[in-house]
Protein backbone atom coordinates (compact mmCIF):
# COMPACT_ATOMS: atom_id res chain seq x y z
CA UNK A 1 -58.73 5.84 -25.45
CA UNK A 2 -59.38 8.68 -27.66
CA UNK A 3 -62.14 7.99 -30.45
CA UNK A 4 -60.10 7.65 -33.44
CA UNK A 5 -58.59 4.94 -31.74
CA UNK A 6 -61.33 3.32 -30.98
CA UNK A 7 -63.29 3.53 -33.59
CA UNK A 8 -60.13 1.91 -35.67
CA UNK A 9 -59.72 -1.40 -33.68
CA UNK A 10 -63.33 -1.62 -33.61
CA UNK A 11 -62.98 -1.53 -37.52
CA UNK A 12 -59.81 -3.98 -37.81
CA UNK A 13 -61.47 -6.41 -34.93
CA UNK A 14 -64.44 -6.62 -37.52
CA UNK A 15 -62.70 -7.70 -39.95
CA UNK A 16 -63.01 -4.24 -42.06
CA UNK A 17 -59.70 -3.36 -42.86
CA UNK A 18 -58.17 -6.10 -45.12
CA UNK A 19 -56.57 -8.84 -43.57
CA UNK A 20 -55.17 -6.96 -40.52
CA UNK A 21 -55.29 -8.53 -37.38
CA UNK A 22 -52.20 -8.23 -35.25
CA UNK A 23 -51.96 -4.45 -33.91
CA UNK A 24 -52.52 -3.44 -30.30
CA UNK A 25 -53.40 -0.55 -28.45
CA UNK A 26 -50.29 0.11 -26.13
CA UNK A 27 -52.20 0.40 -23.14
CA UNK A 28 -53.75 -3.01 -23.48
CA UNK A 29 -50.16 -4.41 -23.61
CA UNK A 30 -48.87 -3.77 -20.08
CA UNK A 31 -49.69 -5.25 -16.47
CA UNK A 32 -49.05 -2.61 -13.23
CA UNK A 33 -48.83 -3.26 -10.00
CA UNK A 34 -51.90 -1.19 -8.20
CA UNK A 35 -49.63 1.32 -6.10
CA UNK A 36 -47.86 2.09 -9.61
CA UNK A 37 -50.37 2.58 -11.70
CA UNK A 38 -50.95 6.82 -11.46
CA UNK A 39 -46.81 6.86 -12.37
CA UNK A 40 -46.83 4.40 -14.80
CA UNK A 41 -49.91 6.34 -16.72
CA UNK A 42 -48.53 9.53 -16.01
CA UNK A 43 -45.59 8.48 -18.02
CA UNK A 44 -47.15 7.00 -20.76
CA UNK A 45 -49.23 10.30 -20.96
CA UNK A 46 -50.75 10.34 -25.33
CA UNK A 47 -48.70 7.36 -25.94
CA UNK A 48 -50.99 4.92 -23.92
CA UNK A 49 -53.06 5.20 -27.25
CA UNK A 50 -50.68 4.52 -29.35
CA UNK A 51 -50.91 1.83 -31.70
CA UNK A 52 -48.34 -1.03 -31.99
CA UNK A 53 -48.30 -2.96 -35.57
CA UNK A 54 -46.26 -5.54 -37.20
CA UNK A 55 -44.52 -3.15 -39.40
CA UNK A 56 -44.62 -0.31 -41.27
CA UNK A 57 -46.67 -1.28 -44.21
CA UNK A 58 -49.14 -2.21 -41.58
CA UNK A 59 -48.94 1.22 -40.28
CA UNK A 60 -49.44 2.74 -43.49
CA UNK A 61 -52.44 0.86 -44.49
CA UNK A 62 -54.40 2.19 -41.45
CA UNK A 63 -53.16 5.72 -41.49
CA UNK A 64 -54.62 5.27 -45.08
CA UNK A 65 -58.01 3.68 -43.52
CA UNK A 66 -58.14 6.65 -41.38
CA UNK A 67 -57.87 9.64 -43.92
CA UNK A 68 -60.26 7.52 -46.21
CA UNK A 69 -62.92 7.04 -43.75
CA UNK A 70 -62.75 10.85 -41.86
CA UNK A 71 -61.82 8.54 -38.57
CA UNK A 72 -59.54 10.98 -37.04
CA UNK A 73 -55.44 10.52 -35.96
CA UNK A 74 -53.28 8.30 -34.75
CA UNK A 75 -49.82 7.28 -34.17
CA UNK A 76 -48.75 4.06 -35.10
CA UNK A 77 -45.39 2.10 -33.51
CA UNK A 78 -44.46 -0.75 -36.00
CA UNK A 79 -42.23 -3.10 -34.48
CA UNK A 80 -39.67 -3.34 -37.29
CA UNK A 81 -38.79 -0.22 -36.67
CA UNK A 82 -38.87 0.84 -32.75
CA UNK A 83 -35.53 0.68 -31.19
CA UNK A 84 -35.09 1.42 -27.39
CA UNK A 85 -32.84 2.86 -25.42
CA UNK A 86 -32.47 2.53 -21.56
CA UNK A 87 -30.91 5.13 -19.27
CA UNK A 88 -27.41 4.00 -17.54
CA UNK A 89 -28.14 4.35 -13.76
CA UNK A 90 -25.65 5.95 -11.49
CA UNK A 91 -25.22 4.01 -8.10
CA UNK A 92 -26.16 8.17 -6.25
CA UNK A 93 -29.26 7.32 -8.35
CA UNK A 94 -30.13 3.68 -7.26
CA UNK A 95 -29.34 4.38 -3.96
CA UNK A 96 -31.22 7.21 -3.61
CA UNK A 97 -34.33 5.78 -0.30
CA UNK A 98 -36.80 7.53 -3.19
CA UNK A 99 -35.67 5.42 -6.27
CA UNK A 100 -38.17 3.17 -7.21
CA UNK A 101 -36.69 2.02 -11.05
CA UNK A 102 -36.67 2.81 -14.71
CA UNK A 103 -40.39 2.70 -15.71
CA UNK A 104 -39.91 0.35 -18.47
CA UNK A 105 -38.75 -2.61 -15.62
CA UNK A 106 -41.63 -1.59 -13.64
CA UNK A 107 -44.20 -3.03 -15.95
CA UNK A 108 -44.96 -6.48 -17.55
CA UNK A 109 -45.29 -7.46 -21.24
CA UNK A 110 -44.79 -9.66 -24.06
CA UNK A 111 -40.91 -10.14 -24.76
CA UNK A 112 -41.60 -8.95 -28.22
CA UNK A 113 -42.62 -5.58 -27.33
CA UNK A 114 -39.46 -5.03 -25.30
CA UNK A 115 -37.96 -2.45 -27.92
CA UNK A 116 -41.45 -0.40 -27.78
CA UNK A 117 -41.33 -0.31 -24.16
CA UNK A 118 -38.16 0.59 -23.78
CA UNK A 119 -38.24 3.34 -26.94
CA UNK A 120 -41.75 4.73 -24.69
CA UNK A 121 -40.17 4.45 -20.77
CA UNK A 122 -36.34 3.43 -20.52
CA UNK A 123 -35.80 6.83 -20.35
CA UNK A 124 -38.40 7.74 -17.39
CA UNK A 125 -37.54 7.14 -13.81
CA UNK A 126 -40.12 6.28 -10.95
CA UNK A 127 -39.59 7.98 -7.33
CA UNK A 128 -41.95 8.01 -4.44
CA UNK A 129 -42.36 11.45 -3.75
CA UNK A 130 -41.27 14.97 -5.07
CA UNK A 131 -38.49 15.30 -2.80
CA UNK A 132 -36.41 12.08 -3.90
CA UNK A 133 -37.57 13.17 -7.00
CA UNK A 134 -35.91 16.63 -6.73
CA UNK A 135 -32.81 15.33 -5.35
CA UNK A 136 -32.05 12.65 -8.19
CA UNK A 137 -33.37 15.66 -10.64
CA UNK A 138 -30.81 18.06 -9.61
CA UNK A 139 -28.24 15.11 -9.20
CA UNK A 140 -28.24 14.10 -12.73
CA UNK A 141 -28.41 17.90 -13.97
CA UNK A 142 -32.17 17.42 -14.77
CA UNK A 143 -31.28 15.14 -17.86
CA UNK A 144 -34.44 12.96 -17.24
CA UNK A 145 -38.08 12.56 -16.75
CA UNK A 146 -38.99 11.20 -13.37
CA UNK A 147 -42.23 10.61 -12.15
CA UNK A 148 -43.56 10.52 -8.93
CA UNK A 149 -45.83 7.39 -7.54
CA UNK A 150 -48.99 10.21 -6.76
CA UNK A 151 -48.29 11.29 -10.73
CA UNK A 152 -46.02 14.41 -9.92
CA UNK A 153 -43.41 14.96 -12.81
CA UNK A 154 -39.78 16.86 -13.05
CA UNK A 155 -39.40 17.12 -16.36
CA UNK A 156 -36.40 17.11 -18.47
CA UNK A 157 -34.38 20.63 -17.82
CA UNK A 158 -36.11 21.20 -14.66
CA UNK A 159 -40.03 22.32 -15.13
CA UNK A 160 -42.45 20.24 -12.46
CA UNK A 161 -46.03 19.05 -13.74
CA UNK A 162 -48.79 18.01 -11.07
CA UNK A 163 -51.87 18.46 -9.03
CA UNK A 164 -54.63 16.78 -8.51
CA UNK A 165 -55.50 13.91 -11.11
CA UNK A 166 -58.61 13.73 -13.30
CA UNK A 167 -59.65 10.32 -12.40
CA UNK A 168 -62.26 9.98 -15.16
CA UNK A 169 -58.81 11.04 -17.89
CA UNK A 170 -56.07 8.87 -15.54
CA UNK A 171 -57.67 4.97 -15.11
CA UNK A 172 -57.33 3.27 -18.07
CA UNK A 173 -54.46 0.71 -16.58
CA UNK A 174 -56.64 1.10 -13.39
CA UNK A 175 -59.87 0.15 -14.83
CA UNK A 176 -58.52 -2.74 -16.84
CA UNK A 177 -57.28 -4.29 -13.21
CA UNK A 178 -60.81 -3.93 -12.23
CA UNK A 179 -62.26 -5.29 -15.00
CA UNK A 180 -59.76 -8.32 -14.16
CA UNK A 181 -60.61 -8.26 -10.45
CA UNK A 182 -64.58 -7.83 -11.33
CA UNK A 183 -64.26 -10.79 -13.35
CA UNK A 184 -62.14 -13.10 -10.47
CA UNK A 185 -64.56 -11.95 -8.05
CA UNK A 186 -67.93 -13.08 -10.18
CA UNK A 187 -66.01 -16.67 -10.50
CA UNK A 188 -65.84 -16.72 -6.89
CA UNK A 189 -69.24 -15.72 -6.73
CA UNK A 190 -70.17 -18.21 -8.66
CA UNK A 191 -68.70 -21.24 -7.45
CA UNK A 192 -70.19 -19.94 -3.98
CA UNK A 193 -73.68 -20.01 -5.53
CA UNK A 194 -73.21 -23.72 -6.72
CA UNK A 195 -72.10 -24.50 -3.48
CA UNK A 196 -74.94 -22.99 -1.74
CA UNK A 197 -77.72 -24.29 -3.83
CA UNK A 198 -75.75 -28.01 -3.22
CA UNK A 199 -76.30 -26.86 0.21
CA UNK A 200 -80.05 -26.04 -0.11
CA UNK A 201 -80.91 -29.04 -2.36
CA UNK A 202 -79.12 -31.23 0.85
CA UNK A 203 -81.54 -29.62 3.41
CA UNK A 204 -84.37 -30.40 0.81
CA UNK A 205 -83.65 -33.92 1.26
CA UNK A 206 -83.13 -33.37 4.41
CA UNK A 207 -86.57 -32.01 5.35
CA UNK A 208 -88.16 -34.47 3.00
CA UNK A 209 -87.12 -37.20 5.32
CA UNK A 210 -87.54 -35.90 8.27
CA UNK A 211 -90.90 -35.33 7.53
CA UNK A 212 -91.08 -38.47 6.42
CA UNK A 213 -90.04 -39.37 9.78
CA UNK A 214 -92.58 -37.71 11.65
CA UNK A 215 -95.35 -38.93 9.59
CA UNK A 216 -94.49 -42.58 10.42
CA UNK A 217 -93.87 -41.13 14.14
CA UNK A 218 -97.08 -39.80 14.21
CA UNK A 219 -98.97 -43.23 12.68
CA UNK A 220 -96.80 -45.51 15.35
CA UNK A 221 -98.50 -43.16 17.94
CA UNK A 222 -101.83 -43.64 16.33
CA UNK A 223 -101.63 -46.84 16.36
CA UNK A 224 -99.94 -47.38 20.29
CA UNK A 225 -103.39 -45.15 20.85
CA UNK A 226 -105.46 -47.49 19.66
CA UNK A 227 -103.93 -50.28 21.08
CA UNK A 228 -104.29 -48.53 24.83
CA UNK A 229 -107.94 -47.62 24.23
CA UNK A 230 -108.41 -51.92 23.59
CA UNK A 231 -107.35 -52.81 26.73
């Protein structure tokens, strides 16, 4: 996120700015499937930094808290306000082999930011490729955004975004699953461990008493010796 951003929920997380406590950062909001996670952030674009607050006094008070403290920009969604509206899909749309959805069904979230989600994507379509994306383009007379899954766009009247993505710009959703699958993978990890050093304290014991065992071997044979050597 950019560093205005971040250096404000820092603040509000530390308790600096009043009594605020319930504002999110929109990208922190949503859950993506892996293979849609390029579209989905390609469609977000700025507003995956926006901020969502409570309501507009909210948003006011840390618009102030940024001019005060020379902390940059941002843009603030207060959920009073936000209303969303969703495109009406033709059945030549939904039919279309390419169609994928409306980007704001795509994703999951709290019920309570449905209005945001749908103000920020029910008006974006997802298509596999440039081609489908093309055809339900030109079909609809270029009226909407639609976004490819590799993060191509047609854009509203007919201009096309893309090339390569700038993986270091284009991962926050991304990294955030990682972070999730890091964290599932060191629990694994560590229940393995525990089970392994159960393991090696068992072969401990184990040793212990066999070597135990041998020792007592060892005297019986001492002792069968020195019985023999008697006779």
């Amino acid at each position: 996120y950019n560093k205005s951003v971040k250096s404000l929920m820092q603040h509000v997380n530390e308790g600096k700015v009043g009594n605020i406590r319930e504002c999110f950062v929109l990208g922190e909001i949503i859950k993506v499937e892996k293979n849609l996670e390029v579209a989905i952030e390609i469609a977000l674009g700025g507003t995956i930094s926006h901020i969502i607050t409570k309501d507009e006094t909210i948003a006011k008070t840390l618009i102030g808290y940024l001019k005060t403290n020379n902390l940059g920009r941002a843009t603030f969604l207060p959920l009073n306000i936000i209303k969303g509206k969703k495109l009406t899909i033709d059945n030549e749309t939904k039919n279309n082999p390419g169609f994928v959805g409306i980007a704001s069904e795509l994703i999951g979230y709290d019920e309570k930011f449905s209005e945001i989600m749908t103000f920020i994507l029910g008006k974006t379509i997802i298509c596999k490729d440039m081609d489908s994306a093309l055809q339900i383009s030109r079909s609809n007379n270029f009226r909407y955004k639609i976004v490819t899954l590799s993060g191509e766009v047609v854009n509203v009247g007919g201009s096309l975004t893309g090339g390569s993505v700038y993986s270091k710009t284009s991962s926050i959703i991304g990294r955030k699953r990682e972070i999730q699958e890091l964290a599932s993978d060191l629990d694994t990890l560590k229940n393995e461990s525990l089970i392994n050093l159960e393991k090696i304290k068992h072969n401990k014991a184990e040793i212990l008493r066999l070597d135990e065992e041998n020792l007592n071997l060892k005297d019986e044979v001492h002792f069968e010796n020195i019985e023999v050597t008697k006779m």
